[in-house]
N, C-alpha and C. Protein backbone atom coordinates (compact mmCIF):
# COMPACT_ATOMS: atom_id res chain seq x y z
N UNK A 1 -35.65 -61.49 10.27
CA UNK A 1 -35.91 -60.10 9.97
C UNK A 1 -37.12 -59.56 10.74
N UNK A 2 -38.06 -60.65 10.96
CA UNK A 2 -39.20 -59.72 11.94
C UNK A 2 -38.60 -59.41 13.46
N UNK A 3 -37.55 -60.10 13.51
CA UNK A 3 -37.41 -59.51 15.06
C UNK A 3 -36.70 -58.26 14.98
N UNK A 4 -36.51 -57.86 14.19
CA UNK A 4 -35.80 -56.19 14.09
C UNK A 4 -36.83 -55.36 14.58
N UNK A 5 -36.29 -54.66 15.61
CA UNK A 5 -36.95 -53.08 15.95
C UNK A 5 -35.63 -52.48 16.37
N UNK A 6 -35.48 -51.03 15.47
CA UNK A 6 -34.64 -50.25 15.68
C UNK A 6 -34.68 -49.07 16.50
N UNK A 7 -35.93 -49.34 16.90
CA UNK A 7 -35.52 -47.40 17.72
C UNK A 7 -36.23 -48.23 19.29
N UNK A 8 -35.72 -49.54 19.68
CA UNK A 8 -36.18 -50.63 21.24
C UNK A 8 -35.01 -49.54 21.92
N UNK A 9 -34.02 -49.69 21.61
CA UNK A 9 -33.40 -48.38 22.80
C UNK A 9 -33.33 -47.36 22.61
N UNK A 10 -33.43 -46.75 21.78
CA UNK A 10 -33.30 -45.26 22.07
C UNK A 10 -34.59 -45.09 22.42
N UNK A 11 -35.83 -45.34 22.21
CA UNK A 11 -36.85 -45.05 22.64
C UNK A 11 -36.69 -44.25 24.58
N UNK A 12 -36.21 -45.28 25.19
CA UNK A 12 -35.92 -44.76 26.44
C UNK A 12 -35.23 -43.30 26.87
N UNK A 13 -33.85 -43.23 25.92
CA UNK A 13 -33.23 -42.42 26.05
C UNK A 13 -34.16 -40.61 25.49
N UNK A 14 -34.71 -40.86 24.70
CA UNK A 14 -35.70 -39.64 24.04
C UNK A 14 -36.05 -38.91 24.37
N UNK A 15 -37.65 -39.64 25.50
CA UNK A 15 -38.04 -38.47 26.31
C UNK A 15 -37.54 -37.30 27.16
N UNK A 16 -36.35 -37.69 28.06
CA UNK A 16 -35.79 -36.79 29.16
C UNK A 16 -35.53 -35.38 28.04
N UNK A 17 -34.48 -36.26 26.88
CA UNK A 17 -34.03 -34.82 26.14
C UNK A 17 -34.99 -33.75 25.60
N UNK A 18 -35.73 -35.05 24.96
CA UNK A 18 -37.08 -33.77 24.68
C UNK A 18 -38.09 -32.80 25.36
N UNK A 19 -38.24 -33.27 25.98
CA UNK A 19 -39.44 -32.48 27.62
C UNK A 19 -38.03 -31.68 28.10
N UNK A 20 -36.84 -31.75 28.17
CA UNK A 20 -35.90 -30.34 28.80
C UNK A 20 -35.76 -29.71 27.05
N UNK A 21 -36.29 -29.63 26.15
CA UNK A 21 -35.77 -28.95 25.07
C UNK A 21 -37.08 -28.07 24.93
N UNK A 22 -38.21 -28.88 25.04
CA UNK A 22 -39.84 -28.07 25.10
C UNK A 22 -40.31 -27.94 25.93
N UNK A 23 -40.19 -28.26 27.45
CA UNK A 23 -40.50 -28.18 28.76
C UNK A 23 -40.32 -26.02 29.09
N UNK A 24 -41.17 -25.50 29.53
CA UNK A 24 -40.95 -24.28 30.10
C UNK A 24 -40.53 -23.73 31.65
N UNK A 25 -40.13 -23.51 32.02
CA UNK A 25 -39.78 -22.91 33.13
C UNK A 25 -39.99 -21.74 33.77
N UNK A 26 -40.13 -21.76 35.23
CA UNK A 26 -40.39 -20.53 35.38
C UNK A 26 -39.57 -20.45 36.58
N UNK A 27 -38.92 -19.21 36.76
CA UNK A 27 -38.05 -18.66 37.87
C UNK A 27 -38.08 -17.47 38.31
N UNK A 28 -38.99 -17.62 39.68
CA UNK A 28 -39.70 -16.58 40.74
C UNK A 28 -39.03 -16.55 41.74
N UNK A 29 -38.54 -14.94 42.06
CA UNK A 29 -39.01 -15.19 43.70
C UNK A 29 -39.88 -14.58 44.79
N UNK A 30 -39.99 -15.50 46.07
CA UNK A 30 -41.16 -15.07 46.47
C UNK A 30 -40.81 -14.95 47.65
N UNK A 31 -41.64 -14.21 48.64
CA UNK A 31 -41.22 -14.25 49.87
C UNK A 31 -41.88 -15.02 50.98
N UNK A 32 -41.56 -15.33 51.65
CA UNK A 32 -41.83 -16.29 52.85
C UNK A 32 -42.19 -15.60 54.05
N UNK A 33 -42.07 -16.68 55.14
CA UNK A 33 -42.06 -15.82 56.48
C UNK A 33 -40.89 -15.31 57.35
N UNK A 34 -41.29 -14.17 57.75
CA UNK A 34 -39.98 -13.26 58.34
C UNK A 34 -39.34 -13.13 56.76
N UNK A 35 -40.37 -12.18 56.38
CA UNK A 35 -39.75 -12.08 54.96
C UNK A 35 -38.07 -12.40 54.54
N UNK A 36 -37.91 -13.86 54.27
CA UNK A 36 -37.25 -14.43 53.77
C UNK A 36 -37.11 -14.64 52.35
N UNK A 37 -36.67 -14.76 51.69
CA UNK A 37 -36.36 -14.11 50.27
C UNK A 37 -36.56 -15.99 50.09
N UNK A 38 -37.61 -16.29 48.74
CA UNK A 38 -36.91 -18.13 48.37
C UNK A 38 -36.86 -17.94 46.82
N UNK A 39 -36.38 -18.50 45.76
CA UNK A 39 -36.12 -19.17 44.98
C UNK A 39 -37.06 -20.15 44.13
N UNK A 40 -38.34 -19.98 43.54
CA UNK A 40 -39.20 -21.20 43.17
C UNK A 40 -38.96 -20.96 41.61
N UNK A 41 -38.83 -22.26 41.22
CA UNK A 41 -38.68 -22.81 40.16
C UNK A 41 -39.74 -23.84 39.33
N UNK A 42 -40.68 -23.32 38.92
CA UNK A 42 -41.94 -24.05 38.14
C UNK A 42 -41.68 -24.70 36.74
N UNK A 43 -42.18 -25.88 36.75
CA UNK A 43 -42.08 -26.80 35.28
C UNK A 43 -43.54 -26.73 34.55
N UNK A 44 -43.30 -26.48 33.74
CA UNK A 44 -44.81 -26.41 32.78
C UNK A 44 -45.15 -27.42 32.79
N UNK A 45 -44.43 -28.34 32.38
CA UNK A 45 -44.65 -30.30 32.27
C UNK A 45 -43.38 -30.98 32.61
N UNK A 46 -43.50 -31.54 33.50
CA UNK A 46 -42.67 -32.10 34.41
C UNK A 46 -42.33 -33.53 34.04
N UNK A 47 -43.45 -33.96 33.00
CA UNK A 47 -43.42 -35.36 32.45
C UNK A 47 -41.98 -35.62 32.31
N UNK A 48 -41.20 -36.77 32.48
CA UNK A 48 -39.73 -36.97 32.13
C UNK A 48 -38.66 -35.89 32.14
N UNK A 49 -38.87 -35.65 33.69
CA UNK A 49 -37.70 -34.73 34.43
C UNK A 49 -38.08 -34.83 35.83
N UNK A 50 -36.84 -35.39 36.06
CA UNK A 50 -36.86 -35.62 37.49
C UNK A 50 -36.61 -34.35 38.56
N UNK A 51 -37.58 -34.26 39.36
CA UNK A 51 -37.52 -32.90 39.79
C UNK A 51 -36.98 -33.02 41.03
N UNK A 52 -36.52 -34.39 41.35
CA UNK A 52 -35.72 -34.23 43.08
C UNK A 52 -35.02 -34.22 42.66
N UNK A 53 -34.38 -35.08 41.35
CA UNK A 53 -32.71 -35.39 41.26
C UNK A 53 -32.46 -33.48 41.18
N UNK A 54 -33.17 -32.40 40.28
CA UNK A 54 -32.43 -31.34 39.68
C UNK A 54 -32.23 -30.52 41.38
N UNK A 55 -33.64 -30.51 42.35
CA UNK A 55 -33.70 -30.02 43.32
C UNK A 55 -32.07 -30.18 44.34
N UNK A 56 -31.76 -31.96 44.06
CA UNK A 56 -31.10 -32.18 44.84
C UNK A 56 -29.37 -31.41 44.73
N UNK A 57 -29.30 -30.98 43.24
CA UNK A 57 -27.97 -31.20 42.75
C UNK A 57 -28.08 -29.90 42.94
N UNK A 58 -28.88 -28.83 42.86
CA UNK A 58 -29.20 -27.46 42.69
C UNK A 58 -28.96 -26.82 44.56
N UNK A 59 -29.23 -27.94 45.48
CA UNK A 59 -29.16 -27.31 46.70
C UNK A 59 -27.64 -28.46 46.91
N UNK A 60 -26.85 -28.56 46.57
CA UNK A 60 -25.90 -29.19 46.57
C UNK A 60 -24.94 -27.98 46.06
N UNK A 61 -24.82 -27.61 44.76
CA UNK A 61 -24.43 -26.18 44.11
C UNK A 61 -24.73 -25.21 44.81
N UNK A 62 -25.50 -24.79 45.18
CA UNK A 62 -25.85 -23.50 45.46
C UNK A 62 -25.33 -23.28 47.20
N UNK A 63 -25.20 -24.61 47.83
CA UNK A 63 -24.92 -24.38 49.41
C UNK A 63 -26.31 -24.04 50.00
N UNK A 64 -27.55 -24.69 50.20
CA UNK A 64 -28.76 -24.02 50.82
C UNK A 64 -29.63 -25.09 50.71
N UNK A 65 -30.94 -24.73 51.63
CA UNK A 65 -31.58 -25.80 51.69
C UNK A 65 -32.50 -25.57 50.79
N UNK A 66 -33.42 -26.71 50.37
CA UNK A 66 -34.64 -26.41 49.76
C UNK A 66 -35.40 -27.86 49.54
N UNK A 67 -36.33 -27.99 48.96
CA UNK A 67 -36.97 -29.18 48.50
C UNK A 67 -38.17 -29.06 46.69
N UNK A 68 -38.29 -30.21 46.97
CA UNK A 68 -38.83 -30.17 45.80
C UNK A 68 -40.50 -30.59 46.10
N UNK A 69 -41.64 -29.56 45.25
CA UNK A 69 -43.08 -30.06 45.49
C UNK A 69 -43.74 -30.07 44.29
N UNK A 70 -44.13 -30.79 44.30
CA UNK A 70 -45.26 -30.77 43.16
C UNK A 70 -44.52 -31.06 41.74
N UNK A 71 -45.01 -29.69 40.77
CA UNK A 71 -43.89 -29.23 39.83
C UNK A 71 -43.16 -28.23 39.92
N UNK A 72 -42.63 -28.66 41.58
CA UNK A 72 -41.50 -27.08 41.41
C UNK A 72 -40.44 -27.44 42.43
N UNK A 73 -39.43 -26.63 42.71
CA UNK A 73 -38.68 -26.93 43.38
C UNK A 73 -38.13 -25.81 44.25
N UNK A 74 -38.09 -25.18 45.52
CA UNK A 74 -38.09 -24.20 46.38
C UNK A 74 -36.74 -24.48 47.09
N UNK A 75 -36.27 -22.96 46.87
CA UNK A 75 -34.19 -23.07 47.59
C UNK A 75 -34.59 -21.78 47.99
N UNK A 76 -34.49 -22.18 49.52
CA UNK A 76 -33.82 -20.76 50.21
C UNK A 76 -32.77 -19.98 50.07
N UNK A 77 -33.41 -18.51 49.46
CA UNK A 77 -32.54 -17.59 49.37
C UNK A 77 -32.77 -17.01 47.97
N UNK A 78 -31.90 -15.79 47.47
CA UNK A 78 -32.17 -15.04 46.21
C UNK A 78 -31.05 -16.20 45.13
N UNK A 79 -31.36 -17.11 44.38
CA UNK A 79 -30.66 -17.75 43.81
C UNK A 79 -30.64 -17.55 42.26
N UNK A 80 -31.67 -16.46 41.86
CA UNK A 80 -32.20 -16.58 40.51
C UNK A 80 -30.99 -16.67 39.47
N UNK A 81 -30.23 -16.10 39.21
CA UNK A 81 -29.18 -15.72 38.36
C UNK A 81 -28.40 -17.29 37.91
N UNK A 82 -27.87 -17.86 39.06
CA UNK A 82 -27.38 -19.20 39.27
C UNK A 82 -28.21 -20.37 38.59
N UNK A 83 -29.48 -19.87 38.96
CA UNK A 83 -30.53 -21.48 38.78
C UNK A 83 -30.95 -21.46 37.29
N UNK A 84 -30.54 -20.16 36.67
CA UNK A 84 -30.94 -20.13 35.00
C UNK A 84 -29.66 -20.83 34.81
N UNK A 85 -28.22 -20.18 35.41
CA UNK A 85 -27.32 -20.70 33.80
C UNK A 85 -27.34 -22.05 34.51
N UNK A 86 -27.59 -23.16 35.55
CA UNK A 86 -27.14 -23.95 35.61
C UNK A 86 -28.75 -25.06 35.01
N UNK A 87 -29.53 -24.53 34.90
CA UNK A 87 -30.61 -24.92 34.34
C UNK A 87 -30.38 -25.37 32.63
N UNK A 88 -29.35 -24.15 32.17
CA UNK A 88 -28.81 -24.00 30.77
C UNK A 88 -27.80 -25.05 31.01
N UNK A 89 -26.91 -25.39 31.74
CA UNK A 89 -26.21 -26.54 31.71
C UNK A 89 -26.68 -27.79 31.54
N UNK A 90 -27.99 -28.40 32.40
CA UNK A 90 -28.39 -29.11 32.56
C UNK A 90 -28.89 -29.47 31.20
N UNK A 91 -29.07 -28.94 30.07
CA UNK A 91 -29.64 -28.82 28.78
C UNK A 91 -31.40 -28.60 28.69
N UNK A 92 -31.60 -27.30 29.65
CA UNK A 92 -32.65 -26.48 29.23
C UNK A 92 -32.28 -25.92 28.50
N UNK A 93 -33.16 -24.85 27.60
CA UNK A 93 -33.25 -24.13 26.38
C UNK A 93 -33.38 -22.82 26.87
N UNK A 94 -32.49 -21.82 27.15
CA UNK A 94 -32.84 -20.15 27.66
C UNK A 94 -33.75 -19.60 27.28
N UNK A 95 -34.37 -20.13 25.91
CA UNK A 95 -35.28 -19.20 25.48
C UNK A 95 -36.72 -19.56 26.12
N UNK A 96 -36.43 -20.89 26.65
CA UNK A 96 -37.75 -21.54 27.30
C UNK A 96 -37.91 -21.50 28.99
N UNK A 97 -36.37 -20.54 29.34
CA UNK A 97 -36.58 -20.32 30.96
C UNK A 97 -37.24 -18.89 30.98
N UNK A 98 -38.05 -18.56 31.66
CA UNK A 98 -38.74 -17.17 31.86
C UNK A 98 -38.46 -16.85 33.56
N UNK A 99 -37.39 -15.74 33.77
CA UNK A 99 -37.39 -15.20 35.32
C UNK A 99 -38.49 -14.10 35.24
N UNK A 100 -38.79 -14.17 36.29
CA UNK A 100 -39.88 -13.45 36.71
C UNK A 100 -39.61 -12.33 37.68
């Protein structure tokens, strides 16, 4: 009986869901050079969310290039509309994405 611990796996599984349920977002856009229209996407806390995998799948969807820095992730072009509901797919919380 002492070797029982019940929450040895889910422990792992936890964090991701939680940090995309309380994690904030932010979705700007800004302009570049040769005023080029981009797409930036800011994480309040980035802790347990992978920000290349979302970058990668997001410029995969969307058809465009972009990358991921810091806590954010930058796609060329006006993408805003797209990057919320698929943000909402991903199991962000709408009320916790803010476009700007």
């Amino acid at each position: 009986m002492d070797d029982f611990e019940p929450f040895v796996y889910t422990n792992e599984l936890i964090p991701e869901e939680i940090t995309k349920e309380t994690a904030r977002v932010f979705v700007k856009l800004e302009t570049r050079k040769y005023n080029k229209p981009t797409t930036v996407i800011q994480f309040s806390d980035p802790k347990g969310i992978n920000i290349e995998d979302i970058a990668k799948k997001l410029k995969k969807r969307l058809a465009c290039g972009g990358t991921a820095k810091d806590k954010s992730v930058i796609l060329q072009g006006d993408h805003r509309d797209k990057v919320v509901q698929y943000l909402v797919d991903l199991g962000f919380k709408p009320e916790n994405i803010v476009m700007q």
